[in-house]
C-alpha atoms as a PDB file:
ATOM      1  CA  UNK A   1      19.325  10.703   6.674  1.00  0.00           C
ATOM      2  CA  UNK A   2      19.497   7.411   5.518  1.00  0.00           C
ATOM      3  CA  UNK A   3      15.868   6.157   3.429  1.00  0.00           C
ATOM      4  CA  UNK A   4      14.849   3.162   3.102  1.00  0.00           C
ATOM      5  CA  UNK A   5      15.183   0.628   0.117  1.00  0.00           C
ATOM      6  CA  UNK A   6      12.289  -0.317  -1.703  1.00  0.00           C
ATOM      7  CA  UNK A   7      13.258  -3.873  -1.279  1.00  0.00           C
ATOM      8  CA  UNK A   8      13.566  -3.388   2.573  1.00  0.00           C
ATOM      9  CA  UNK A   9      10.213  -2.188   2.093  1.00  0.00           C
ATOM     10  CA  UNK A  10       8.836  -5.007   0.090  1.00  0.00           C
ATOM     11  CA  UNK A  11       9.974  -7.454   2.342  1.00  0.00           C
ATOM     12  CA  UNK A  12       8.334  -6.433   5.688  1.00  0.00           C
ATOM     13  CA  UNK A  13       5.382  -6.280   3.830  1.00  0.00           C
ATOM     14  CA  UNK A  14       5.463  -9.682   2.917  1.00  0.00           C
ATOM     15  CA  UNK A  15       6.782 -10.646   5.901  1.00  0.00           C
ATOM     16  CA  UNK A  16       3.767  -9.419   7.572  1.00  0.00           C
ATOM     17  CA  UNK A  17       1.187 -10.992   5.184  1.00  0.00           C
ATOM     18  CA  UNK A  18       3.270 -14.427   5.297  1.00  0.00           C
ATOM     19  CA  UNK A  19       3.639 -14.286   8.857  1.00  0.00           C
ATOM     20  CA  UNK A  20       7.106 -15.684   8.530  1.00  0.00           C
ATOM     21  CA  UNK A  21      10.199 -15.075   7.213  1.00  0.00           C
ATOM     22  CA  UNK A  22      10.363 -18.459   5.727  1.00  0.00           C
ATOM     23  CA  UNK A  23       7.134 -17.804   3.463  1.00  0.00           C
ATOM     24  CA  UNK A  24       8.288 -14.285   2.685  1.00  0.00           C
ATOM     25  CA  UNK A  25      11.725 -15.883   1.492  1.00  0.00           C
ATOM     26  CA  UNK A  26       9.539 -18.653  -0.826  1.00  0.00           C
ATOM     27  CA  UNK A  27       7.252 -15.684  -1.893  1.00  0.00           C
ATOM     28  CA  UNK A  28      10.058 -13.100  -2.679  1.00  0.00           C
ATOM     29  CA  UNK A  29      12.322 -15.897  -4.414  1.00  0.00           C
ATOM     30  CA  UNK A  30      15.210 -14.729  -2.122  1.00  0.00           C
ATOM     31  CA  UNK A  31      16.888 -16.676   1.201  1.00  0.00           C
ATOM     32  CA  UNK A  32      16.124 -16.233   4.398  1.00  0.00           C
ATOM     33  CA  UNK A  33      19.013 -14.966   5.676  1.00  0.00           C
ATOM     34  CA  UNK A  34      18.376 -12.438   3.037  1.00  0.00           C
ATOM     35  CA  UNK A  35      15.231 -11.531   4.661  1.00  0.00           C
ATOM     36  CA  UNK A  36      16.172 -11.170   8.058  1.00  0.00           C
ATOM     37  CA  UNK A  37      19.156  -8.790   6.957  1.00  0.00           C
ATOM     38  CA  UNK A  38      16.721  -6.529   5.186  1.00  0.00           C
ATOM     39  CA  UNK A  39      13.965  -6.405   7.847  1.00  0.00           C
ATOM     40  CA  UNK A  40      17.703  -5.726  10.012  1.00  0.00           C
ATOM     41  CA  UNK A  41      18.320  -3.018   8.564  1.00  0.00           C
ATOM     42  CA  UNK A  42      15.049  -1.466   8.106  1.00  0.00           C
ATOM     43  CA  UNK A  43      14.615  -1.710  12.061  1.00  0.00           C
ATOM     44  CA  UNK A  44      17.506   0.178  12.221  1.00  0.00           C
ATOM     45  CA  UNK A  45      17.277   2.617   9.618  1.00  0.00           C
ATOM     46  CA  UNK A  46      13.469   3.493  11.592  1.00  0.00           C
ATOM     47  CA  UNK A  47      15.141   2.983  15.214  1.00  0.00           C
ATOM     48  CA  UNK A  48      12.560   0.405  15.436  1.00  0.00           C
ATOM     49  CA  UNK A  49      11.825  -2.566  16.678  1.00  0.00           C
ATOM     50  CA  UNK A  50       9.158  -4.107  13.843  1.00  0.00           C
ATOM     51  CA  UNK A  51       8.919  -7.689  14.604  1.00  0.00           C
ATOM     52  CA  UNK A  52       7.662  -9.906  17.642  1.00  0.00           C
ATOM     53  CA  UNK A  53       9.774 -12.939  16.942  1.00  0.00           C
ATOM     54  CA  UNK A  54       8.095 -16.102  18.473  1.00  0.00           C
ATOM     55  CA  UNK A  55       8.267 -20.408  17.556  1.00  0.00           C
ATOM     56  CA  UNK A  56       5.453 -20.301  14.963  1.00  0.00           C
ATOM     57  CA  UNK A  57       6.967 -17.280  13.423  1.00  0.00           C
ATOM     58  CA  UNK A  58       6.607 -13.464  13.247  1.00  0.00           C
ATOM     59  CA  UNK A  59       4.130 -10.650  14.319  1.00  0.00           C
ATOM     60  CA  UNK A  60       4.370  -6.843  13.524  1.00  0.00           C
ATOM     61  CA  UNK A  61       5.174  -4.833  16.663  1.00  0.00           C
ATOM     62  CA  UNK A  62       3.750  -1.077  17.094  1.00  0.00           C
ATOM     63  CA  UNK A  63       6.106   0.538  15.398  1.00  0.00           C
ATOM     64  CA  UNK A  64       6.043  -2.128  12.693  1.00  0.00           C
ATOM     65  CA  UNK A  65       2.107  -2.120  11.566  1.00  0.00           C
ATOM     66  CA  UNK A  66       2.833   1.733  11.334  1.00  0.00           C
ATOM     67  CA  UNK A  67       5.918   1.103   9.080  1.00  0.00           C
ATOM     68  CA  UNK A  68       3.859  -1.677   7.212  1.00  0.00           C
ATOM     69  CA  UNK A  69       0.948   0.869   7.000  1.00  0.00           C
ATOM     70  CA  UNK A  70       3.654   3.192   5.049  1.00  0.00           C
ATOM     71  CA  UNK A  71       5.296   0.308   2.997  1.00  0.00           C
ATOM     72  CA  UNK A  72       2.259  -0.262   1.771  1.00  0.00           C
ATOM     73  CA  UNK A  73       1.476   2.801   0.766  1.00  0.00           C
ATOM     74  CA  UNK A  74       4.701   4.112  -0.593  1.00  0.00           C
ATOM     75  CA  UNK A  75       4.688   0.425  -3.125  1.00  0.00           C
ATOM     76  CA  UNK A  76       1.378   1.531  -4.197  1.00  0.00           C
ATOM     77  CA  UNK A  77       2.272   5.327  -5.150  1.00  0.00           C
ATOM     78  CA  UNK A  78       5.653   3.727  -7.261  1.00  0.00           C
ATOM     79  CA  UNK A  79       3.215   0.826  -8.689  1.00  0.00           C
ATOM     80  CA  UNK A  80       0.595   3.916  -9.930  1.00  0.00           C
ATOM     81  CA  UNK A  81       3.774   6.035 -11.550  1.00  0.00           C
ATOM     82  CA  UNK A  82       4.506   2.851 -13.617  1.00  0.00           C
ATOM     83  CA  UNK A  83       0.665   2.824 -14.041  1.00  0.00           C
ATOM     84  CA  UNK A  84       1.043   6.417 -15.780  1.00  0.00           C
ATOM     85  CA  UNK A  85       4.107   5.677 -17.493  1.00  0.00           C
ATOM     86  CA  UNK A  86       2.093   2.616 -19.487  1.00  0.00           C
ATOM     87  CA  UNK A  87       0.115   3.072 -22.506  1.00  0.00           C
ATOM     88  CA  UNK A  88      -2.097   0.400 -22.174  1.00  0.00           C
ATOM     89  CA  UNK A  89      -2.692   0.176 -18.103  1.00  0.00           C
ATOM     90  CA  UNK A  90      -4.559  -3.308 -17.414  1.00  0.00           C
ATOM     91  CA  UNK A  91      -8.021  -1.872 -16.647  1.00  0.00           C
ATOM     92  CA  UNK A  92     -11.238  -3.935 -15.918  1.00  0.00           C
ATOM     93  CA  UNK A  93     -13.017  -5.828 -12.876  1.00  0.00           C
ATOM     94  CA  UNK A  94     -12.474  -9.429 -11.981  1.00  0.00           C
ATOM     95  CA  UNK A  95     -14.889 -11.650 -10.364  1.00  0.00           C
ATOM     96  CA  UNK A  96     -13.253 -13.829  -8.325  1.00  0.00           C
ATOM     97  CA  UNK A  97     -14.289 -16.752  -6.174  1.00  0.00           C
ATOM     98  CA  UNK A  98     -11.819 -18.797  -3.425  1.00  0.00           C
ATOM     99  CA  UNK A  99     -13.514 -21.174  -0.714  1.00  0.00           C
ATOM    100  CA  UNK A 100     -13.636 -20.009   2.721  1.00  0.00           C
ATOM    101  CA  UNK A 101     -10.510 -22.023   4.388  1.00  0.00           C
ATOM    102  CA  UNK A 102      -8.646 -18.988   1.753  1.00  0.00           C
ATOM    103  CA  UNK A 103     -10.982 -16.144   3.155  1.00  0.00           C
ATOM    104  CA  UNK A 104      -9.999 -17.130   6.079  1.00  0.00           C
ATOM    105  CA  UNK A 105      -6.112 -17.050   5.978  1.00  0.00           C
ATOM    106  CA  UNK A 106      -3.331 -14.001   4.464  1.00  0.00           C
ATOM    107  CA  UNK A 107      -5.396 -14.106   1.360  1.00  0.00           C
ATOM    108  CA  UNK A 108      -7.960 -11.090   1.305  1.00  0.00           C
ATOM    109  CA  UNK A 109      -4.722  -8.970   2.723  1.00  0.00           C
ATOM    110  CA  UNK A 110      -2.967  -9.728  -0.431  1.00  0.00           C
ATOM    111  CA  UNK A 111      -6.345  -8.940  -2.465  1.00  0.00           C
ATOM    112  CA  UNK A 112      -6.333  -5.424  -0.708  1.00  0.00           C
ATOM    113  CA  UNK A 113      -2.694  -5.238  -1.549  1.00  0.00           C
ATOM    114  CA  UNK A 114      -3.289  -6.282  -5.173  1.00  0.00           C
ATOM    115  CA  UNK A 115      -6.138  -3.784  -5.478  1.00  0.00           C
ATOM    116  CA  UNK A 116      -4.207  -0.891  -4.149  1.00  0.00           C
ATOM    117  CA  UNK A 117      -1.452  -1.522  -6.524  1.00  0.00           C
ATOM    118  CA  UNK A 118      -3.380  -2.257  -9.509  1.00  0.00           C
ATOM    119  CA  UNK A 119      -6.194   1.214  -8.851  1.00  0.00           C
ATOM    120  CA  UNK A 120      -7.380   0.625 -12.761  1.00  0.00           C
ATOM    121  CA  UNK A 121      -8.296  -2.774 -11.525  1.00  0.00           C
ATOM    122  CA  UNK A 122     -11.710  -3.576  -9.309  1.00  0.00           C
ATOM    123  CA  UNK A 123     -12.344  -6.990  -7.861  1.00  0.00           C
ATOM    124  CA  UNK A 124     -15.672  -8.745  -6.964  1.00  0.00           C
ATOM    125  CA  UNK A 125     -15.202 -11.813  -4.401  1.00  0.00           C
ATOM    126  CA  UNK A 126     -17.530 -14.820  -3.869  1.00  0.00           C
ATOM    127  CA  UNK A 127     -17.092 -16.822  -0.808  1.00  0.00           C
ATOM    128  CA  UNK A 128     -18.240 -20.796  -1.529  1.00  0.00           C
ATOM    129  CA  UNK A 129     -17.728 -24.284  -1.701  1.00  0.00           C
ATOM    130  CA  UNK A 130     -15.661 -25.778  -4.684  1.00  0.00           C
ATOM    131  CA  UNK A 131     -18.217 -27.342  -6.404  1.00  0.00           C
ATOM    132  CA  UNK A 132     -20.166 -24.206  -6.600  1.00  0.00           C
ATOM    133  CA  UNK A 133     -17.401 -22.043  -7.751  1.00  0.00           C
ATOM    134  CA  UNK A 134     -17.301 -24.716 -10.892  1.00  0.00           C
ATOM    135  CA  UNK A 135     -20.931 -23.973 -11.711  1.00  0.00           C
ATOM    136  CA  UNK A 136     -20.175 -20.343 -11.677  1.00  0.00           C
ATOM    137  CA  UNK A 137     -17.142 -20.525 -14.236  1.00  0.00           C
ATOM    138  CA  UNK A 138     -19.600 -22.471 -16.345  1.00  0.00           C
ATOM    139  CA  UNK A 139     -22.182 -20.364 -15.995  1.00  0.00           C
ATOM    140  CA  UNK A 140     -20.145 -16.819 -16.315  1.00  0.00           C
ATOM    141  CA  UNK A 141     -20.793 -15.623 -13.102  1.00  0.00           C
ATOM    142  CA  UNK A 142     -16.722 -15.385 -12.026  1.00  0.00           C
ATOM    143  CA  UNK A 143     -13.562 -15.545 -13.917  1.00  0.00           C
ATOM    144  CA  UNK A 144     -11.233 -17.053 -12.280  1.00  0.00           C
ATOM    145  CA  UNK A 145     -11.548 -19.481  -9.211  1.00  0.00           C
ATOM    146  CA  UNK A 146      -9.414 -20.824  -6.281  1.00  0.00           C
ATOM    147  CA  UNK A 147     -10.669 -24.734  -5.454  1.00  0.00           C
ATOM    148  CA  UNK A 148      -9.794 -28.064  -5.229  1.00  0.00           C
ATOM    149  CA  UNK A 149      -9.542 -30.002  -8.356  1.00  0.00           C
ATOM    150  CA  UNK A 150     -11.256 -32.917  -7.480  1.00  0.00           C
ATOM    151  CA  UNK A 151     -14.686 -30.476  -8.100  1.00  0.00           C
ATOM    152  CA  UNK A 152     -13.148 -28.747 -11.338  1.00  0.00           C
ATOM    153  CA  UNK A 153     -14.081 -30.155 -14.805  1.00  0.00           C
ATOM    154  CA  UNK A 154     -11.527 -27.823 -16.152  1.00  0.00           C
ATOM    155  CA  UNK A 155      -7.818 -27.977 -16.369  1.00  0.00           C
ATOM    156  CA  UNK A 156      -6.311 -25.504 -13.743  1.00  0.00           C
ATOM    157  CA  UNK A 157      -3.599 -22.719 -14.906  1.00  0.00           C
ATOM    158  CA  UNK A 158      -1.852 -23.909 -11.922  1.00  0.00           C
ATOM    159  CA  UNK A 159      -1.804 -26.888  -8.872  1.00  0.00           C
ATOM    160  CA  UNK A 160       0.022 -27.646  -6.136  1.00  0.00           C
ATOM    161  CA  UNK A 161      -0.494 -30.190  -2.942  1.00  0.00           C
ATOM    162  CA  UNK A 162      -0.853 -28.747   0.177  1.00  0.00           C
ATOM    163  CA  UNK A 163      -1.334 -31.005   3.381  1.00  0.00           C
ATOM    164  CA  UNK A 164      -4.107 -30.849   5.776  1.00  0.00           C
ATOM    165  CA  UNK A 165      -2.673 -30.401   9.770  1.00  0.00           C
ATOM    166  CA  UNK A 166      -3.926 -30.778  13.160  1.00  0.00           C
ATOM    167  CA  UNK A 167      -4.263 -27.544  14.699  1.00  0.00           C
ATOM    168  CA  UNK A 168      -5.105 -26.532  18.306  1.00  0.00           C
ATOM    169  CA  UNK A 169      -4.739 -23.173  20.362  1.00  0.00           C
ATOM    170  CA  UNK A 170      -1.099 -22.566  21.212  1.00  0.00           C
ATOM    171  CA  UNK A 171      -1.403 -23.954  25.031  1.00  0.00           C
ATOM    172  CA  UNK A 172      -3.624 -26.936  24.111  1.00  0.00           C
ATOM    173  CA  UNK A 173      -2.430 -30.445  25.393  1.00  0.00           C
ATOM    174  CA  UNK A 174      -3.894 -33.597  23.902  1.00  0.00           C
ATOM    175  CA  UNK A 175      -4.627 -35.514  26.861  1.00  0.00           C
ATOM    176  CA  UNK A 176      -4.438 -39.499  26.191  1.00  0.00           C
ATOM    177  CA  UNK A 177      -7.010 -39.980  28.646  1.00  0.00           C
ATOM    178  CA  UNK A 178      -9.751 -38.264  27.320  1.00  0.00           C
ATOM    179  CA  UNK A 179     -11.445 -38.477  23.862  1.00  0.00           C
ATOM    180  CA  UNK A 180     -10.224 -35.866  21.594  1.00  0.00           C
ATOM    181  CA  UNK A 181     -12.198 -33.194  21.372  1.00  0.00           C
ATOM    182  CA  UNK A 182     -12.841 -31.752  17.867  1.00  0.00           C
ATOM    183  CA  UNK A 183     -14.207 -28.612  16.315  1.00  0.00           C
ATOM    184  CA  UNK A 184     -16.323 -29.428  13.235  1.00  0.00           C
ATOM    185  CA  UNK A 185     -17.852 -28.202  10.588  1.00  0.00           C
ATOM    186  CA  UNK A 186     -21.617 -30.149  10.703  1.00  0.00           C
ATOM    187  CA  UNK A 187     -22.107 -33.423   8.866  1.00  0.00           C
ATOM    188  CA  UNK A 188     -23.778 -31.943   5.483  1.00  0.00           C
ATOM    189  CA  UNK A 189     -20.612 -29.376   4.664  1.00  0.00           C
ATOM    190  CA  UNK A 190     -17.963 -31.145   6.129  1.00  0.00           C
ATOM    191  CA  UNK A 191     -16.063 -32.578   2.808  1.00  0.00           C
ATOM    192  CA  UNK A 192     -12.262 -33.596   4.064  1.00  0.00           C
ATOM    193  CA  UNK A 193     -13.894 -33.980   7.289  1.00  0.00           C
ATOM    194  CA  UNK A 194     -14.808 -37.533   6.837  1.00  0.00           C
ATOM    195  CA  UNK A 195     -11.046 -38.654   6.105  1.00  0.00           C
ATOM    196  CA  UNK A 196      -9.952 -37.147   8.986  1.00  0.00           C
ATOM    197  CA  UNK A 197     -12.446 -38.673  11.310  1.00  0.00           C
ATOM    198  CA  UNK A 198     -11.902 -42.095   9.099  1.00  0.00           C
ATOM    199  CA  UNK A 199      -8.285 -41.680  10.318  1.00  0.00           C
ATOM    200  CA  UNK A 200      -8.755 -41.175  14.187  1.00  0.00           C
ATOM    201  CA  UNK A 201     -10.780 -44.560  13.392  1.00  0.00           C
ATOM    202  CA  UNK A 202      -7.947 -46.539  11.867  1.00  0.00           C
ATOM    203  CA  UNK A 203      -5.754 -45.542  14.989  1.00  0.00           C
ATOM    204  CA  UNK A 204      -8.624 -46.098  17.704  1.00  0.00           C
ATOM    205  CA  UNK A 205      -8.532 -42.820  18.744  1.00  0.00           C
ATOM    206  CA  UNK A 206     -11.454 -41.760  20.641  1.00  0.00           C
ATOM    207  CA  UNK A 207     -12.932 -38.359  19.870  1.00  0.00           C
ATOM    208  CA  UNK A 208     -16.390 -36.483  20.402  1.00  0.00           C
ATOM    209  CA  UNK A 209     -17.642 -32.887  18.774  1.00  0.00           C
ATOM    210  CA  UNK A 210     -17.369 -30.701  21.668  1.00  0.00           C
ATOM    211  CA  UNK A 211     -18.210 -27.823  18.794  1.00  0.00           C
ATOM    212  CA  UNK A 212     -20.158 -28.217  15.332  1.00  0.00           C
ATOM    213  CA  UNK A 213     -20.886 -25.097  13.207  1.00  0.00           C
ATOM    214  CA  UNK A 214     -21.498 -24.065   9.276  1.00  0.00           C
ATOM    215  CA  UNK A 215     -18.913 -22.088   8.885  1.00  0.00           C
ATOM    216  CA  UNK A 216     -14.815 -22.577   8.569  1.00  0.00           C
ATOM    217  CA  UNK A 217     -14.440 -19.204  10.556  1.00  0.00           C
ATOM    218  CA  UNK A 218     -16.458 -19.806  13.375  1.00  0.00           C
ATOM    219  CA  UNK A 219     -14.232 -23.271  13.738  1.00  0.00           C
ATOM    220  CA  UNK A 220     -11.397 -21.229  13.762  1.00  0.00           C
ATOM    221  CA  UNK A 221     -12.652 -18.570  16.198  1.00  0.00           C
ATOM    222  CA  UNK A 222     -13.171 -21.792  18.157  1.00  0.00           C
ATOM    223  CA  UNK A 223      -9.961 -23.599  17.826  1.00  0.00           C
ATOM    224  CA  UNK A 224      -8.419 -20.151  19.164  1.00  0.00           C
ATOM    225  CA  UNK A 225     -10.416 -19.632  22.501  1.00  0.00           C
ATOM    226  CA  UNK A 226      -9.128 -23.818  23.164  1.00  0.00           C
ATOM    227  CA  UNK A 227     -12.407 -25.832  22.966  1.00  0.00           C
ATOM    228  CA  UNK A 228     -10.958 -28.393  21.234  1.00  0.00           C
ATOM    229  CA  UNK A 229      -8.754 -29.077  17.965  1.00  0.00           C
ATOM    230  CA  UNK A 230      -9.647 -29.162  14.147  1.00  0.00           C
ATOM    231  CA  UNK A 231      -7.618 -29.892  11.097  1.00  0.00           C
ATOM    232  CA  UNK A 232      -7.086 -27.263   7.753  1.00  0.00           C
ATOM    233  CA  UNK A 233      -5.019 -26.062   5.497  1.00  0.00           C
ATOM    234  CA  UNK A 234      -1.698 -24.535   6.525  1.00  0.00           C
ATOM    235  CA  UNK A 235      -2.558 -21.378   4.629  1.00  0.00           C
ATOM    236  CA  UNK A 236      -5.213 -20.847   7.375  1.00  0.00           C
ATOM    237  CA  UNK A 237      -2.112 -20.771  10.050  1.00  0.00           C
ATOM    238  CA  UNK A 238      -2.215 -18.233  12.591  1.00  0.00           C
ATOM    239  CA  UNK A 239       0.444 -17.241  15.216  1.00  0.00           C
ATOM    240  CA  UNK A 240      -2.808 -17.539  17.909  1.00  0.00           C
ATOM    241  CA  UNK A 241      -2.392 -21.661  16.208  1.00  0.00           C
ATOM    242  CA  UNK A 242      -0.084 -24.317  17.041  1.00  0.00           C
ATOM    243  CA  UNK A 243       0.583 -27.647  14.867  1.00  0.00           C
ATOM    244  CA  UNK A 244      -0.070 -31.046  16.096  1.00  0.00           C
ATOM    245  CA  UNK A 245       1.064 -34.119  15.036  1.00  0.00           C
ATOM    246  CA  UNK A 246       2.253 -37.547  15.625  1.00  0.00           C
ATOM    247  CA  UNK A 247       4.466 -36.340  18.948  1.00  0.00           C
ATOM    248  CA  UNK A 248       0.927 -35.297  20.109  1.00  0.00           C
ATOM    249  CA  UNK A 249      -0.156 -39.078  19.490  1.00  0.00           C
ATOM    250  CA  UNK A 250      -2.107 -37.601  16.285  1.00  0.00           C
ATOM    251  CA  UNK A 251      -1.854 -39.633  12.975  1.00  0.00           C
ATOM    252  CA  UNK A 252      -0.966 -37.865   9.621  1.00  0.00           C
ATOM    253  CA  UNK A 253      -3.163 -36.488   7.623  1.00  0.00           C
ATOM    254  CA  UNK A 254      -3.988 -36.628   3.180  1.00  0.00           C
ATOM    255  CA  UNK A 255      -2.801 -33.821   1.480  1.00  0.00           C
ATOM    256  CA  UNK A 256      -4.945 -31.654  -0.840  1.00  0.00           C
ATOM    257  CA  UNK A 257      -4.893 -30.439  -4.764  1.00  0.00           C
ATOM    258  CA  UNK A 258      -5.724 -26.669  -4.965  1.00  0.00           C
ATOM    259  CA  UNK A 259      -5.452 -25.242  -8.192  1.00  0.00           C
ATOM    260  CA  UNK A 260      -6.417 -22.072  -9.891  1.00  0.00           C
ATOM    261  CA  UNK A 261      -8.969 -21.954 -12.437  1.00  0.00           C
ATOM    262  CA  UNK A 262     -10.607 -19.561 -15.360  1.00  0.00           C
ATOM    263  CA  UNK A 263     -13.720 -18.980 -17.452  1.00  0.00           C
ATOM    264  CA  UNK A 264     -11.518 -18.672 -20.185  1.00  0.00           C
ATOM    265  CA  UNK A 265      -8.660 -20.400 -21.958  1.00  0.00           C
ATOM    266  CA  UNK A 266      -7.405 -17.295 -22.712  1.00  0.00           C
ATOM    267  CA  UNK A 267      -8.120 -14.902 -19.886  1.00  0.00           C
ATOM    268  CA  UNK A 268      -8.137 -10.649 -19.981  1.00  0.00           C
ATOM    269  CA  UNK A 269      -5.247  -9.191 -18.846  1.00  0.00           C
ATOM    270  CA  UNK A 270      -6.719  -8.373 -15.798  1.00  0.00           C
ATOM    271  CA  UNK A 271      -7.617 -11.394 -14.927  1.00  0.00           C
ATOM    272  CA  UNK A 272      -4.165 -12.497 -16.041  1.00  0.00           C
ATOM    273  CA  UNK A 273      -2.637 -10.269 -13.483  1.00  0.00           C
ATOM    274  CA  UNK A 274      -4.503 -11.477 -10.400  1.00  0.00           C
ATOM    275  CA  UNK A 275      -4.068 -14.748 -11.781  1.00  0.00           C
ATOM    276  CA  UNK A 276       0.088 -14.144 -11.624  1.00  0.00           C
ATOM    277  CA  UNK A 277      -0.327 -12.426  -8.259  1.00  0.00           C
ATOM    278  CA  UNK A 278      -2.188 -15.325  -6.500  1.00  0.00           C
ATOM    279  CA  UNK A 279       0.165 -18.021  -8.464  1.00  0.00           C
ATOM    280  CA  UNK A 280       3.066 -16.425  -6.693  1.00  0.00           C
ATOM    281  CA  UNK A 281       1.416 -16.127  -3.398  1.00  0.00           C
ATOM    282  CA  UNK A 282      -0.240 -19.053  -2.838  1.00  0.00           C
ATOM    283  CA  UNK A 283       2.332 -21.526  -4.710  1.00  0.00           C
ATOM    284  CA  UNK A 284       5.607 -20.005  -4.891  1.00  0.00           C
ATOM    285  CA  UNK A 285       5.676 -20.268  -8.208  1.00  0.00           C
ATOM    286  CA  UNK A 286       5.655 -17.296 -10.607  1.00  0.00           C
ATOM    287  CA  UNK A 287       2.977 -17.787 -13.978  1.00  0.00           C
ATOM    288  CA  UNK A 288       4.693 -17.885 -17.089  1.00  0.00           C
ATOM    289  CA  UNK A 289       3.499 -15.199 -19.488  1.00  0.00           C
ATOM    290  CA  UNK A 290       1.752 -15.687 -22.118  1.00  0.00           C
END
């Protein structure tokens, strides 16, 4: 009997948090080609079909949240036998606070992943605006934040630009006819909001809120049962989501900073690990050491 390689393993898992191959290949630092051939082989090493292969990318099948249910598992037993084999495991508890378009998105799977692999490790997560998340690195209350910079007094360990995108249910059709309808976050906590409505105004583009809420995932539980469109980050993506854009007759939208920020100058190391983790997942790029 043929087993399977951890790296097969390792890269179905990210395949399913990514939700493509394309952001597994960025994550993993390998092609795509490279990719498919391993999720290829695994599906034939199991007899399995895994994937649902579709335009906006990939889903697990059956067979293949059972095998990702393993893969997970079987990374996290080899991750606590290096855990045994250090003398100084990274032990302690990080407070950590991300705004909601992140809660939203692949991020809290790769938290559970993080915390199943790191079992010496606990994390604490706050849910909240960008601006609040810098008064709580002031004040103590987290150690390490995910936000936009333009609300960070601090310098982040890491940024990167990441564009904001029309997004509708995958059988919506923007009809010229009509005004657009949007999905919005109400006037008090809407933030970007204002640049994209400033931007349907440039292009005299009529629209009208056919939904306001308070909260990001409401707007996306909205979005998906096709009352109207929003805009967001593309880490918020979801295979029940389509992209719009300017073939839709929808002008282009500003991009965003993001950047990851701590309490300290000099974090813990187990802040330092998440810190790597979420560098690598959310950026593509890997944290130096320090």
């Amino acid at each position: 009997m043929t087993l399977p390689a951890i790296s097969q393993l390792r890269s179905l898992v990210t395949v399913a948090r990514c939700g493509s191959m394309s952001g597994a290949a960025e994550l993993l630092h390998r092609s795509q080609s490279s990719i498919s051939t391993q999720i290829k082989q695994l599906e034939q090493i199991l007899d399995a079909r895994l994937l649902h292969r579709h335009a906006r990318g990939v889903t697990l099948t059956h067979e293949g949240e059972l095998a990702c249910s393993y893969a997970n598992r079987v990374l996290g037993l080899l991750h606590e036998l290096l855990e045994t084999a250090d003398r100084n495991p990274v032990t302690g508890t990080v407070r950590f606070g991300l705004t909601e378009e992140f809660s939203v998105g692949r991020l809290p799977h790769l938290l559970r992943e993080f915390v199943e692999m790191q079992r010496s490790i606990e994390i604490e997560v706050v849910v909240a605006q960008s601006a609040t998340l810098e008064g709580f690195l002031r004040e103590g209350r987290i150690d390490l934040a995910l936000g936009t910079t333009e609300y960070m007094s601090r310098e982040p360990h890491i940024r990167w630009m990441t564009p904001l995108l029309w997004v509708g249910n995958r059988h919506f059709e923007v009809n010229p006819a009509k005004a657009l309808p949007l999905v919005l976050i109400e006037e008090g906590d809407r933030r970007w909001g204002w640049r994209v409505l400033s931007a349907l105004d440039e292009h005299h583009i009529s629209w009208r809120e056919v939904y306001t809420t308070t909260t990001f995932a409401s707007v996306v539980t909205a979005v998906e049962a096709g009352l109207g469109i929003t805009y967001m980050i593309r880490e918020c993506l979801r295979p029940t989501l389509r992209v719009l854009g300017e073939v839709d007759g929808l002008p282009s939208l500003p991009s965003l900073e993001f950047g990851l920020f701590s309490s300290d100058l000099t974090p813990p190391r187990s802040v330092t690990a998440l810190l790597r983790v979420l560098a690598t997942a959310v950026h593509g790029s890997a944290l130096s050491a320090d």
